[in-house]
N, C-alpha and C. Protein backbone atom coordinates (compact mmCIF):
# COMPACT_ATOMS: atom_id res chain seq x y z
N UNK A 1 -17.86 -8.24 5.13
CA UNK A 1 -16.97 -7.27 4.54
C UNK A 1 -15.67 -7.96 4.14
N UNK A 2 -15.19 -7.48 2.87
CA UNK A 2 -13.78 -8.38 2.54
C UNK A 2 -12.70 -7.60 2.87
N UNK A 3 -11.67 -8.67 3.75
CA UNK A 3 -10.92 -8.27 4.33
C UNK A 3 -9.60 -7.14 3.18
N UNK A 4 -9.18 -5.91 3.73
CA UNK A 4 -8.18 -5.53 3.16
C UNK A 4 -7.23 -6.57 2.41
N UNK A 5 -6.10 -6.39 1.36
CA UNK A 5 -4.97 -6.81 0.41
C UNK A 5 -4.39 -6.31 1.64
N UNK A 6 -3.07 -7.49 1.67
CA UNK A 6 -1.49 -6.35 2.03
C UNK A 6 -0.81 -6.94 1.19
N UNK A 7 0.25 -5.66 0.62
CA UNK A 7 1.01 -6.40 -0.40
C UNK A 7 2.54 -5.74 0.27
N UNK A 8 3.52 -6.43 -0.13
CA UNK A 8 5.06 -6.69 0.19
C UNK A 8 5.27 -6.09 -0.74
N UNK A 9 6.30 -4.79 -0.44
CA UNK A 9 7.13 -3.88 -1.34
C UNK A 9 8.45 -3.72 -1.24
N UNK A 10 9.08 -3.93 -1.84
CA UNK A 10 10.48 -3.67 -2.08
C UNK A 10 11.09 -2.23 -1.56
N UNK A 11 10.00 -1.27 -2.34
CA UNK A 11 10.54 0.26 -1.98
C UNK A 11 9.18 0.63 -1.41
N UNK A 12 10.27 2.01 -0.44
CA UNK A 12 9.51 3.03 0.45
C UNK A 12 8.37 3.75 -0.24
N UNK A 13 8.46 4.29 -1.49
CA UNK A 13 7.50 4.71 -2.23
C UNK A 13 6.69 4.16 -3.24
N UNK A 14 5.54 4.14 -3.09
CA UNK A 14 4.25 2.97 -3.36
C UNK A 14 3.32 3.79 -3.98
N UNK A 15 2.75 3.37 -4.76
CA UNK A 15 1.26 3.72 -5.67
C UNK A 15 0.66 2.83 -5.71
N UNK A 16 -1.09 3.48 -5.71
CA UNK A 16 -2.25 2.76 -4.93
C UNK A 16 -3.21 3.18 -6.19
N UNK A 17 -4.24 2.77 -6.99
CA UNK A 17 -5.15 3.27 -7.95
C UNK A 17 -6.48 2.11 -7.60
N UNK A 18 -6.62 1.42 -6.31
CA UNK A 18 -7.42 1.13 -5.81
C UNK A 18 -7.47 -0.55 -6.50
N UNK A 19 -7.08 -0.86 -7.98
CA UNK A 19 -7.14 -2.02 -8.54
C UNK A 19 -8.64 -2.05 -9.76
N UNK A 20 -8.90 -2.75 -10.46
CA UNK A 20 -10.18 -2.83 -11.32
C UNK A 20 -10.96 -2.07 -11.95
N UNK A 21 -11.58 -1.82 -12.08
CA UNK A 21 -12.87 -0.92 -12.88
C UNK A 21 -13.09 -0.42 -11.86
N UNK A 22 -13.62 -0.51 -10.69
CA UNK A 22 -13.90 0.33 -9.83
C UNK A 22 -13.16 0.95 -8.56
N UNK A 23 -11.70 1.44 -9.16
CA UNK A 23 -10.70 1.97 -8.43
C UNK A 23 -10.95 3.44 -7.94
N UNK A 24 -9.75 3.63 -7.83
CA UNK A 24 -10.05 5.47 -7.54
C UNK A 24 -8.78 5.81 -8.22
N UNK A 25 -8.87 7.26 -8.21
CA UNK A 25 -7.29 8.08 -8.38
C UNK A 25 -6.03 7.69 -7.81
N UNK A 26 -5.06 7.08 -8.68
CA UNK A 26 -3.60 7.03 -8.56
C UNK A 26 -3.15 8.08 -7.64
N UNK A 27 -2.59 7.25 -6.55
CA UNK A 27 -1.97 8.54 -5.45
C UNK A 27 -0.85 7.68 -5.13
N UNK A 28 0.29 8.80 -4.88
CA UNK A 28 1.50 7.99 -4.41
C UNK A 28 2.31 7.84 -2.98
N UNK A 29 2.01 7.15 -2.34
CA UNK A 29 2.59 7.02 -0.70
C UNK A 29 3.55 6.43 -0.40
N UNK A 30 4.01 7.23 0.72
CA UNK A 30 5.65 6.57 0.76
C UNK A 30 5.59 6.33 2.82
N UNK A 31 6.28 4.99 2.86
CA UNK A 31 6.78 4.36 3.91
C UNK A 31 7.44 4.59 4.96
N UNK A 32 6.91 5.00 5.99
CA UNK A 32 8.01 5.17 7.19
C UNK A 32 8.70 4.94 8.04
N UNK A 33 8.86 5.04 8.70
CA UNK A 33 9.88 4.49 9.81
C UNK A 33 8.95 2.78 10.82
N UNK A 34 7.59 3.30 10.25
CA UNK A 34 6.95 2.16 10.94
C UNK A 34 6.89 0.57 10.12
N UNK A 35 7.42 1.10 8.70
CA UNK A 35 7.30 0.23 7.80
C UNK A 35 6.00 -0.48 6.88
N UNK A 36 5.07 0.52 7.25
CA UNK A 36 3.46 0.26 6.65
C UNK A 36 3.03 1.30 6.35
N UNK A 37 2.14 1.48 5.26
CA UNK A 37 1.29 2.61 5.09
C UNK A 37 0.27 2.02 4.62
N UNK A 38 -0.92 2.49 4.63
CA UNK A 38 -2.07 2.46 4.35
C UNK A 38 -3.28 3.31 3.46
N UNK A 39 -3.73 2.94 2.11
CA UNK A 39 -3.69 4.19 1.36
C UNK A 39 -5.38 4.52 2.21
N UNK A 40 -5.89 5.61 1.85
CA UNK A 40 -6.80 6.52 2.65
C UNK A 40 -8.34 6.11 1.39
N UNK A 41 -8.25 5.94 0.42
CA UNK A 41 -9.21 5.34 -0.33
C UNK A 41 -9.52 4.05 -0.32
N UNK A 42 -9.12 2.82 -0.38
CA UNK A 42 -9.49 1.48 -0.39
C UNK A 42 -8.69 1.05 0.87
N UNK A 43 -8.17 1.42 1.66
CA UNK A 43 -7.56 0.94 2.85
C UNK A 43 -6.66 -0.28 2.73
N UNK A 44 -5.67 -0.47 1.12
CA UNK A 44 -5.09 -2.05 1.31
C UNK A 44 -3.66 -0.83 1.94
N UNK A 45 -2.78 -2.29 2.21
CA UNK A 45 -2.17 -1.83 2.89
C UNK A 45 -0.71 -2.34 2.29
N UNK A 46 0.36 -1.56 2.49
CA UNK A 46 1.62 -1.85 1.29
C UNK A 46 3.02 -1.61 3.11
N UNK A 47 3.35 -2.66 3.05
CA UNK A 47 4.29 -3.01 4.08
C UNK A 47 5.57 -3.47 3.17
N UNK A 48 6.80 -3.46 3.95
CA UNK A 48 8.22 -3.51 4.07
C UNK A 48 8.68 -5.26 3.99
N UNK A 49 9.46 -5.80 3.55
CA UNK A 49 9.75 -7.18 4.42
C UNK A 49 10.36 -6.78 5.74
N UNK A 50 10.14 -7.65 6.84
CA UNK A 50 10.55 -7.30 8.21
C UNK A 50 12.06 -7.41 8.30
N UNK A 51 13.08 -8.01 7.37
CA UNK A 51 14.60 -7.96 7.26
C UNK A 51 15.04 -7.69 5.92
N UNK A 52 15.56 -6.15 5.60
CA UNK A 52 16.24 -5.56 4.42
C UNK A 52 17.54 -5.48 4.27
N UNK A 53 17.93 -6.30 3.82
CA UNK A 53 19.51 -5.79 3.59
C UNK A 53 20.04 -5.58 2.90
């Protein structure tokens, strides 16, 4: 199985359309206090840098 993407985001609110020809529906998720979210269709995962200033 290939391992999940994580990708490094600048901002709290993130959009996910899965990537390629065989994506899914554009959905937009936003970041919390834990600093990761994880979208619920392809499972990559869109994290914070660990120091923002």
């Amino acid at each position: 199985m290939k391992p999940q993407e994580t990708v490094t985001v600048e901002s709290n609110h993130v959009s996910c359309d899965g990537g390629g020809s065989a994506g899914h529906p554009r959905i937009y998720l936003e970041i919390g206090p834990s600093g990761k979210v994880v979208c619920p269709y392809c499972a990559r995962r869109f994290v914070l840098p660990k120091s923002r200033d």
